[in-house]
PDB file of N, CA and C in Angstrom:
ATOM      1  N   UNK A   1      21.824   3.164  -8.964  1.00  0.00           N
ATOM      2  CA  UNK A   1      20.574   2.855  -9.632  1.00  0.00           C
ATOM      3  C   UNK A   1      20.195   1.388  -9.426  1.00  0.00           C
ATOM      4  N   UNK A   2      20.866   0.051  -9.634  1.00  0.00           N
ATOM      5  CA  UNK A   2      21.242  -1.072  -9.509  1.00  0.00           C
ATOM      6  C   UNK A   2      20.344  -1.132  -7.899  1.00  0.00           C
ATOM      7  N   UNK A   3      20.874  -0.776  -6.971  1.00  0.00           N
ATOM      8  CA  UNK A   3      20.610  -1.042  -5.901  1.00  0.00           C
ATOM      9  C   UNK A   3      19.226  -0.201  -5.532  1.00  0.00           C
ATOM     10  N   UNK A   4      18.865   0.794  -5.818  1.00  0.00           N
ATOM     11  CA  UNK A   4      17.298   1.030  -5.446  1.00  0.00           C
ATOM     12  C   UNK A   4      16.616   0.525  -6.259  1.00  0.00           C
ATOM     13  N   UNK A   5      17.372  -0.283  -7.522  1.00  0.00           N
ATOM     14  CA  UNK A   5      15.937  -1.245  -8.092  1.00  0.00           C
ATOM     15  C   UNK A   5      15.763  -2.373  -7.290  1.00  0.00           C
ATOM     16  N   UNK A   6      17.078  -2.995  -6.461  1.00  0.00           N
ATOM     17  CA  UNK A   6      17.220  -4.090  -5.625  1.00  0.00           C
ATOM     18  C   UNK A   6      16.147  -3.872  -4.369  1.00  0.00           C
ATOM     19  N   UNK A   7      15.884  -2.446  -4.354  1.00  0.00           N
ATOM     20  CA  UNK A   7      14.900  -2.471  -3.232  1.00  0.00           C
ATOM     21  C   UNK A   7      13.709  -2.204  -3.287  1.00  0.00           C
ATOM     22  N   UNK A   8      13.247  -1.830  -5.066  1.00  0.00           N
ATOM     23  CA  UNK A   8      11.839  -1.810  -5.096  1.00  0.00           C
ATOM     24  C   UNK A   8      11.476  -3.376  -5.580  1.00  0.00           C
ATOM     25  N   UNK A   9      12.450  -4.389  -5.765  1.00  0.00           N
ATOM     26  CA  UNK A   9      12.253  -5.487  -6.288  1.00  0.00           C
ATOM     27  C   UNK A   9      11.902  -6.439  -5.050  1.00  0.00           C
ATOM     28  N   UNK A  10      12.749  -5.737  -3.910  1.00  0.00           N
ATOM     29  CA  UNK A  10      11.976  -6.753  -2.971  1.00  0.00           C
ATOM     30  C   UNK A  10      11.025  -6.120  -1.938  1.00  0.00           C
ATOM     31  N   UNK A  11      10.415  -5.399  -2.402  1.00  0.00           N
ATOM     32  CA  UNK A  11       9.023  -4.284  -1.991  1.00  0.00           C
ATOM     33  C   UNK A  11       8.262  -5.401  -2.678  1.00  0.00           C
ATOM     34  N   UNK A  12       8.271  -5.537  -3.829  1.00  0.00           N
ATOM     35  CA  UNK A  12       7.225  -6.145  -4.669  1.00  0.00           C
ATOM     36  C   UNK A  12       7.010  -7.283  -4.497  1.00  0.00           C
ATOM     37  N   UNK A  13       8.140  -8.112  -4.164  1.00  0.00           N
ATOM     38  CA  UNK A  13       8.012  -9.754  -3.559  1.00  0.00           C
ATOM     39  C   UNK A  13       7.065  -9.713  -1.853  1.00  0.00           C
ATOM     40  N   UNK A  14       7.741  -8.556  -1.625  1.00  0.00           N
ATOM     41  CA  UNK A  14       7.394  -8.456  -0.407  1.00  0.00           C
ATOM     42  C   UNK A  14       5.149  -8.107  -0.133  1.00  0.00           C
ATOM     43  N   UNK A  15       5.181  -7.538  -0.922  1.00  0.00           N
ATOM     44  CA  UNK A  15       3.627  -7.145  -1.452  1.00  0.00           C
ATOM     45  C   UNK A  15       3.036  -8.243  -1.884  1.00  0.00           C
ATOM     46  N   UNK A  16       3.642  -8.870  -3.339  1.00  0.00           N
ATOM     47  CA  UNK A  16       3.245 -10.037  -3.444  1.00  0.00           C
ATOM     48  C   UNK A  16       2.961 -11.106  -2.598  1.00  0.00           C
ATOM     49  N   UNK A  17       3.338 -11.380  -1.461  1.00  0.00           N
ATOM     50  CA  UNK A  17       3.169 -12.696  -0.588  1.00  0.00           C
ATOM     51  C   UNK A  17       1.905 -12.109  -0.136  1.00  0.00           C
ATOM     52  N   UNK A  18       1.469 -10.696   0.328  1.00  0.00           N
ATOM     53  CA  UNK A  18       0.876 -10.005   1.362  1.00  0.00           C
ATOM     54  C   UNK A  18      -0.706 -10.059   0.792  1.00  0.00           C
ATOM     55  N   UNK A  19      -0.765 -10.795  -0.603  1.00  0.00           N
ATOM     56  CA  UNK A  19      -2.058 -10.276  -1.731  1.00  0.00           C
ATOM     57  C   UNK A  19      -2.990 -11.109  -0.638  1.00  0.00           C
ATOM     58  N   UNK A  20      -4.080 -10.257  -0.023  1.00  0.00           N
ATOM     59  CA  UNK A  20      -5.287 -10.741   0.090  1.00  0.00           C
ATOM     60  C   UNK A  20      -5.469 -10.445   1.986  1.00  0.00           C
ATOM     61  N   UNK A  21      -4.355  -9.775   2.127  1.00  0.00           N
ATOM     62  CA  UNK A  21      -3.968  -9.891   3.573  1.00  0.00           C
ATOM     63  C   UNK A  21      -4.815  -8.148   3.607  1.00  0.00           C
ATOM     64  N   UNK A  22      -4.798  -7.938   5.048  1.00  0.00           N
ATOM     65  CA  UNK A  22      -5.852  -6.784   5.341  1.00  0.00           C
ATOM     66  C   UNK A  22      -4.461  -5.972   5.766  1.00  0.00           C
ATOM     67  N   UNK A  23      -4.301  -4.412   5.575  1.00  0.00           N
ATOM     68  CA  UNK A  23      -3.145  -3.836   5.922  1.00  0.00           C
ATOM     69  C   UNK A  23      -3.527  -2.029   6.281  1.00  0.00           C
ATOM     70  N   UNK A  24      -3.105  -1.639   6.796  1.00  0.00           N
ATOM     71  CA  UNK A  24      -3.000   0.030   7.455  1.00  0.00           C
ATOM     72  C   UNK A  24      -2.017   0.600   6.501  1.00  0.00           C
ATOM     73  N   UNK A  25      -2.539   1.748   5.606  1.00  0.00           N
ATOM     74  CA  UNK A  25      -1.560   2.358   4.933  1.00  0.00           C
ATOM     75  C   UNK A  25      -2.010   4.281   5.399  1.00  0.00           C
ATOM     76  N   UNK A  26      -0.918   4.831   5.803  1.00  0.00           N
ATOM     77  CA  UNK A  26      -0.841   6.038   6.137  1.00  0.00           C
ATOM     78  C   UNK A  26      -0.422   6.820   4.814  1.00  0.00           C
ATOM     79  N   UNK A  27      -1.015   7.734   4.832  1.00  0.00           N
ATOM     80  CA  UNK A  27      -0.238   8.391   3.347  1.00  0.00           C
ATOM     81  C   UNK A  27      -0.136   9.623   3.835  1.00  0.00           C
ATOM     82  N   UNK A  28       0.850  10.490   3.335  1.00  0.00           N
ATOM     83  CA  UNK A  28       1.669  11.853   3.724  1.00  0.00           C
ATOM     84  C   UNK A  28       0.672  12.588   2.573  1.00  0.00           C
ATOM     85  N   UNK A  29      -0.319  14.140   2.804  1.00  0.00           N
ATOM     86  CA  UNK A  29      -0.599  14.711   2.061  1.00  0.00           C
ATOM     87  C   UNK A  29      -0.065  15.807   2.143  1.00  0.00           C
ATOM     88  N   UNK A  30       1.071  16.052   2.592  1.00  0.00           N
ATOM     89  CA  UNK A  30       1.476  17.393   2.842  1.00  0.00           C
ATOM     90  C   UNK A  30       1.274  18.843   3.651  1.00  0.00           C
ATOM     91  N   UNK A  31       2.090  19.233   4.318  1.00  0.00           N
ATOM     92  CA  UNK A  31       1.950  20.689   4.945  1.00  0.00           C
ATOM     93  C   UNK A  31       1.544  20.006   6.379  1.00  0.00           C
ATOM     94  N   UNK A  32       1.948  18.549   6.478  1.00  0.00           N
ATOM     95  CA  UNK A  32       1.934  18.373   7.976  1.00  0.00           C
ATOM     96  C   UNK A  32       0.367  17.564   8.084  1.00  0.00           C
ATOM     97  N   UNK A  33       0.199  16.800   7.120  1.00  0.00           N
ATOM     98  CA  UNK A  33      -1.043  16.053   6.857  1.00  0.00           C
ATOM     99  C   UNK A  33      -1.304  14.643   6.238  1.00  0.00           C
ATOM    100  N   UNK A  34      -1.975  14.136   7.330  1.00  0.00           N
ATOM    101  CA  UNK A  34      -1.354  12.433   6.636  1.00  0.00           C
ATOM    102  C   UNK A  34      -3.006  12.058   7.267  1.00  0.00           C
ATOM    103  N   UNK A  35      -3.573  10.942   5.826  1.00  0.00           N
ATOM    104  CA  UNK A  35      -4.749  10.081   5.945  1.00  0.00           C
ATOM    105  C   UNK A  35      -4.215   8.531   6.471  1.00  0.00           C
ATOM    106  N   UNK A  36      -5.100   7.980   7.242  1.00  0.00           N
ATOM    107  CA  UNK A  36      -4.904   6.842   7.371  1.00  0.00           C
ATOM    108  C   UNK A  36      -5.986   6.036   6.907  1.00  0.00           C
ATOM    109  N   UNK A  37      -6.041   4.775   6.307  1.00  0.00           N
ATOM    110  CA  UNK A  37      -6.745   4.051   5.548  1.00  0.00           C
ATOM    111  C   UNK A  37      -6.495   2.324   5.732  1.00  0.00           C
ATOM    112  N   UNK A  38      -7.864   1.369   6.029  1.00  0.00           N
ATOM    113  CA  UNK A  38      -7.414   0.195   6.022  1.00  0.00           C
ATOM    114  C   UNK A  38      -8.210  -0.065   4.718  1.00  0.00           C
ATOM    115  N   UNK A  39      -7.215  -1.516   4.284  1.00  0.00           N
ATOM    116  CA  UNK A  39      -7.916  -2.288   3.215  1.00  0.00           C
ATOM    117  C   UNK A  39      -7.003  -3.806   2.857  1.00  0.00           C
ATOM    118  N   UNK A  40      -7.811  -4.016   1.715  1.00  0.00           N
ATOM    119  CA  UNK A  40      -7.158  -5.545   1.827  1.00  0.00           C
ATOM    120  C   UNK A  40      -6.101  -5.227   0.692  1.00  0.00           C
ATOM    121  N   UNK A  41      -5.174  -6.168   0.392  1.00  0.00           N
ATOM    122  CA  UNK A  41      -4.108  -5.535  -0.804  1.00  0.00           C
ATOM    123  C   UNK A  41      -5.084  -6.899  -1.603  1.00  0.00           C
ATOM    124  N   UNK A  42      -4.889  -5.708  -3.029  1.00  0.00           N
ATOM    125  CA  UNK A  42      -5.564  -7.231  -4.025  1.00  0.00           C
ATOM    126  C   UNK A  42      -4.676  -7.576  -4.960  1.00  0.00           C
ATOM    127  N   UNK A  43      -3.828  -6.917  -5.709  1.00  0.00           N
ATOM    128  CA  UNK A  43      -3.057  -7.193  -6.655  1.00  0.00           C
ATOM    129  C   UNK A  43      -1.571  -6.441  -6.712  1.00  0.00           C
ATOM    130  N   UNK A  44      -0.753  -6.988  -7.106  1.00  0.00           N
ATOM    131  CA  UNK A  44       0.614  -6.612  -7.654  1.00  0.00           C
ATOM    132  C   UNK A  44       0.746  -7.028  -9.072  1.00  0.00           C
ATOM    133  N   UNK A  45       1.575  -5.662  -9.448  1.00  0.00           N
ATOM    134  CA  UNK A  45       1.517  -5.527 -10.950  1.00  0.00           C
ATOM    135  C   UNK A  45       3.347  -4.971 -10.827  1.00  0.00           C
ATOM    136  N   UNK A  46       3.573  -5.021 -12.211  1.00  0.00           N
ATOM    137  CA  UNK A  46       5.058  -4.622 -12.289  1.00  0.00           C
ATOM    138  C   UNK A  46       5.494  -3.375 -11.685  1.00  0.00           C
ATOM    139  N   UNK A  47       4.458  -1.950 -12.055  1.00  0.00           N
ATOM    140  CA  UNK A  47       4.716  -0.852 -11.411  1.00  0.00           C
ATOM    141  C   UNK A  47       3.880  -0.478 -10.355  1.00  0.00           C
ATOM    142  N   UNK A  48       2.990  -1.044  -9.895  1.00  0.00           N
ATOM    143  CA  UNK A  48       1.659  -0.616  -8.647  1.00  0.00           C
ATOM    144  C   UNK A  48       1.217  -1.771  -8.228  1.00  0.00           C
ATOM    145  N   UNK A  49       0.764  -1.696  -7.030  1.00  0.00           N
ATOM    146  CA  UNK A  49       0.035  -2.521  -6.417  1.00  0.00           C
ATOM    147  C   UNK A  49      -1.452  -1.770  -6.224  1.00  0.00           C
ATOM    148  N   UNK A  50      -2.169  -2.730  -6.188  1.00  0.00           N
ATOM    149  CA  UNK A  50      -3.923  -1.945  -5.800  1.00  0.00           C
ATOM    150  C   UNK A  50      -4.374  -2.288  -4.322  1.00  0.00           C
ATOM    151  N   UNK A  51      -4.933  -2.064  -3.601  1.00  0.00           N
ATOM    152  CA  UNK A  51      -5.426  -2.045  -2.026  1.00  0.00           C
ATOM    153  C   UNK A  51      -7.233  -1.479  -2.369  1.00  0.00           C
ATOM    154  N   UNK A  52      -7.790  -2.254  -1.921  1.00  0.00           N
ATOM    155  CA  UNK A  52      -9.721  -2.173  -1.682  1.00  0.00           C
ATOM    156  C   UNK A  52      -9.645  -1.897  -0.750  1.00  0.00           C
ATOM    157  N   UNK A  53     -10.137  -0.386  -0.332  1.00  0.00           N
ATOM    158  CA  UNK A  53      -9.467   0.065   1.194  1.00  0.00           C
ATOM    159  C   UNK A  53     -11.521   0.325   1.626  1.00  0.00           C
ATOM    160  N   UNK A  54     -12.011   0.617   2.708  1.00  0.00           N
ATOM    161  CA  UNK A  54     -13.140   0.527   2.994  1.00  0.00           C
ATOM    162  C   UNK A  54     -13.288   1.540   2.582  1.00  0.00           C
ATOM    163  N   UNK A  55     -14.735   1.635   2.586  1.00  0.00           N
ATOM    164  CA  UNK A  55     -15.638   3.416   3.139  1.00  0.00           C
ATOM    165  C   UNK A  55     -16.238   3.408   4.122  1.00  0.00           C
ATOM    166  N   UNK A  56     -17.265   4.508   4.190  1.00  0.00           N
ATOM    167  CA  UNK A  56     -17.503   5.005   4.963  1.00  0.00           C
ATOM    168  C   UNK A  56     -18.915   4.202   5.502  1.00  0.00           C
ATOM    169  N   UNK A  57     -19.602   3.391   4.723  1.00  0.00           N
ATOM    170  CA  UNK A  57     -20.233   2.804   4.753  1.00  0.00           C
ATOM    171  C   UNK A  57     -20.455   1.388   3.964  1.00  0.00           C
ATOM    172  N   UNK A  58     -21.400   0.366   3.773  1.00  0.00           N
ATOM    173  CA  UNK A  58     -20.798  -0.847   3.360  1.00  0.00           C
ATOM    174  C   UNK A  58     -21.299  -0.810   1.271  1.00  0.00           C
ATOM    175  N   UNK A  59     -20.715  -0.791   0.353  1.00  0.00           N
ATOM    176  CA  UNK A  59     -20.642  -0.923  -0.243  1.00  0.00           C
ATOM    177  C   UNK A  59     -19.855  -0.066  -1.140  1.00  0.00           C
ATOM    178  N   UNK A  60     -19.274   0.932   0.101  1.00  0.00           N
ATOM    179  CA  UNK A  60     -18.562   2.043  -0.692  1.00  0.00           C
ATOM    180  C   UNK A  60     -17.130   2.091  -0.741  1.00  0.00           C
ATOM    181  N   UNK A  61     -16.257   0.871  -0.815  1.00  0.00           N
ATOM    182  CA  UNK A  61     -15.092   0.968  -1.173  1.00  0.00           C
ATOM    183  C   UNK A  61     -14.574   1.193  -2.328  1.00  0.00           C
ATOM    184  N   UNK A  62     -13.510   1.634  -2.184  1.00  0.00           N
ATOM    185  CA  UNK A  62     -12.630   1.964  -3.622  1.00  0.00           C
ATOM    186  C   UNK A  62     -11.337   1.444  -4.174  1.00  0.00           C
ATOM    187  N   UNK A  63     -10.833   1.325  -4.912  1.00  0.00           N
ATOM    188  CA  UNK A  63      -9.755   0.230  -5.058  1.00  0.00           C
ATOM    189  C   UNK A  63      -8.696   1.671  -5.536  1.00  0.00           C
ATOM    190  N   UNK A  64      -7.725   2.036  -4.550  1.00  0.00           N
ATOM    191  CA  UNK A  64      -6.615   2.989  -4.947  1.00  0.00           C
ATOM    192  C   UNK A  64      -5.315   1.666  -5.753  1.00  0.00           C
ATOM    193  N   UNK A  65      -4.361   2.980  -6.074  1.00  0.00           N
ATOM    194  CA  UNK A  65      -3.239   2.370  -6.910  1.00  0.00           C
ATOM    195  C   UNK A  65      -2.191   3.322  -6.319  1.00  0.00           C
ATOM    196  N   UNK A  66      -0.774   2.363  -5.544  1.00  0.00           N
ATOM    197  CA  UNK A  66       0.230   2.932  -5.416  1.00  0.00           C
ATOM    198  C   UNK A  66       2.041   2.574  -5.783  1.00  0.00           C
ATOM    199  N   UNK A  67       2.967   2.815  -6.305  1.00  0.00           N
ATOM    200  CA  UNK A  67       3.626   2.194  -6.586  1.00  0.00           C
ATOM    201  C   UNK A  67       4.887   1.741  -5.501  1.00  0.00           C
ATOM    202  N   UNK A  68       5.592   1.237  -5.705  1.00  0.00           N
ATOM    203  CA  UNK A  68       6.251   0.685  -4.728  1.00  0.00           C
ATOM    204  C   UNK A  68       7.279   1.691  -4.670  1.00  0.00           C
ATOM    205  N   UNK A  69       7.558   3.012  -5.321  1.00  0.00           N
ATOM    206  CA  UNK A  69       8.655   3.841  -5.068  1.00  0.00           C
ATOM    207  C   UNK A  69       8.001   4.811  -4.144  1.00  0.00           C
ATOM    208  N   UNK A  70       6.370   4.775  -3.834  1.00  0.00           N
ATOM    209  CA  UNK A  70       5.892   5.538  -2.808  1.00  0.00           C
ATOM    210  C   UNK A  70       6.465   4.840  -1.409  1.00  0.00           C
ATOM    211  N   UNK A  71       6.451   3.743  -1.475  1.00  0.00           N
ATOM    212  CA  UNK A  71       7.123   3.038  -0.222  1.00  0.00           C
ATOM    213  C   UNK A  71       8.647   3.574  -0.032  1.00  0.00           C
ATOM    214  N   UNK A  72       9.225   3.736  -0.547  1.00  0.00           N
ATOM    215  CA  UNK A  72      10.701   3.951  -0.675  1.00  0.00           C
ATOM    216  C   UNK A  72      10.999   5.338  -0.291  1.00  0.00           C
ATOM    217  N   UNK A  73       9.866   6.286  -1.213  1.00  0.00           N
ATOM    218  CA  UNK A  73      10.583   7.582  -0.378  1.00  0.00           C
ATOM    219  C   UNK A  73       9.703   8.002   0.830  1.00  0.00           C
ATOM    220  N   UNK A  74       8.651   7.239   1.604  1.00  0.00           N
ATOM    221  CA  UNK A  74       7.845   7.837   2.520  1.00  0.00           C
ATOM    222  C   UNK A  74       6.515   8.316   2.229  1.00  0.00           C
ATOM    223  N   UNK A  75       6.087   8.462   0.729  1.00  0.00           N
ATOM    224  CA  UNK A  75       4.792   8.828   0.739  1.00  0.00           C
ATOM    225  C   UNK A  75       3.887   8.308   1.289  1.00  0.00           C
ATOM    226  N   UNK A  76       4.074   6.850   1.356  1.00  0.00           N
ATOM    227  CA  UNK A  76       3.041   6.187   1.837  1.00  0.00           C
ATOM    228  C   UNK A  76       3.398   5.437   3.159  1.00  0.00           C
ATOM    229  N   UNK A  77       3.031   4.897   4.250  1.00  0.00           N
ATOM    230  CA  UNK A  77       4.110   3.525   5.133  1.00  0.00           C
ATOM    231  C   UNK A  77       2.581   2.697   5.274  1.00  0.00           C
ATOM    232  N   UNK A  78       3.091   1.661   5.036  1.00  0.00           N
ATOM    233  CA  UNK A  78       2.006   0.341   4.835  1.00  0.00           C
ATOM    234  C   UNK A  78       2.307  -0.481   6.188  1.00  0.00           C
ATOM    235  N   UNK A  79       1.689  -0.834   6.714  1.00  0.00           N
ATOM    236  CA  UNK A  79       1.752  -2.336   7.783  1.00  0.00           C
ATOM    237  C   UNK A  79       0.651  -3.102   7.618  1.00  0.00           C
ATOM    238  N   UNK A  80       1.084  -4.742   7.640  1.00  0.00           N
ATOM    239  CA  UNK A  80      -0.565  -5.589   8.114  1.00  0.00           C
ATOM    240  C   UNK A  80      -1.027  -5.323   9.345  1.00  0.00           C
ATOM    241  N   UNK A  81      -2.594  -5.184   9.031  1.00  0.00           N
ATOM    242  CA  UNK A  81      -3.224  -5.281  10.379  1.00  0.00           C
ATOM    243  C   UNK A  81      -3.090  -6.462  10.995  1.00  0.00           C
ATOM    244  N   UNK A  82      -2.821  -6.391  12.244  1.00  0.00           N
ATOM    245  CA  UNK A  82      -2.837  -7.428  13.285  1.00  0.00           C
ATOM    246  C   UNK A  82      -4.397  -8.467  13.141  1.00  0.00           C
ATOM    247  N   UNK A  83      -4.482  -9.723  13.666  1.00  0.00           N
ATOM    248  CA  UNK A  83      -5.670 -10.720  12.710  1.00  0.00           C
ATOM    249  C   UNK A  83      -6.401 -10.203  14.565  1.00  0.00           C
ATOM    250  N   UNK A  84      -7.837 -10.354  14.513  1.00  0.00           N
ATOM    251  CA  UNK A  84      -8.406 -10.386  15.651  1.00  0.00           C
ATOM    252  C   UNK A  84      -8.884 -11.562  15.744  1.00  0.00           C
TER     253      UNK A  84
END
């Protein structure tokens, strides 16, 4: 137990540095189905972080919420986007 808190603890440091940075998060919806989504990360909180990921057009973003144990078992895999 000790040690997968050791690794959502440095998920969260790890998120934390990342606040404001633009990032690619894939999410697993099941039965062999995965969305991909960019956005900026805006906040870290004790149990979730939030991401302002775009839409489809310009004023239509949405601010999702995921926690850092989605990172851990695969629901989600996050990377920064590369800067152009």
């Amino acid at each position: 137990m000790a040690m997968e808190q050791d690794v959502i603890d440095k998920i969260r440091a790890s998120v934390t540095m990342q606040i404001g940075s633009r990032v690619k998060i894939k999410q697993d919806e099941g039965r062999h189905r995965s969305s991909i989504r960019e956005g900026v990360l805006q906040g870290a909180y004790p149990s979730v972080f939030t991401v302002v990921v775009d839409g489809r057009t310009p004023g239509e973003e949405q601010v999702l919420s995921y926690s850092y144990s989605d990172i851990v078992t695969k629901v989600i895999r996050m990377k920064l986007c590369e800067a152009s």
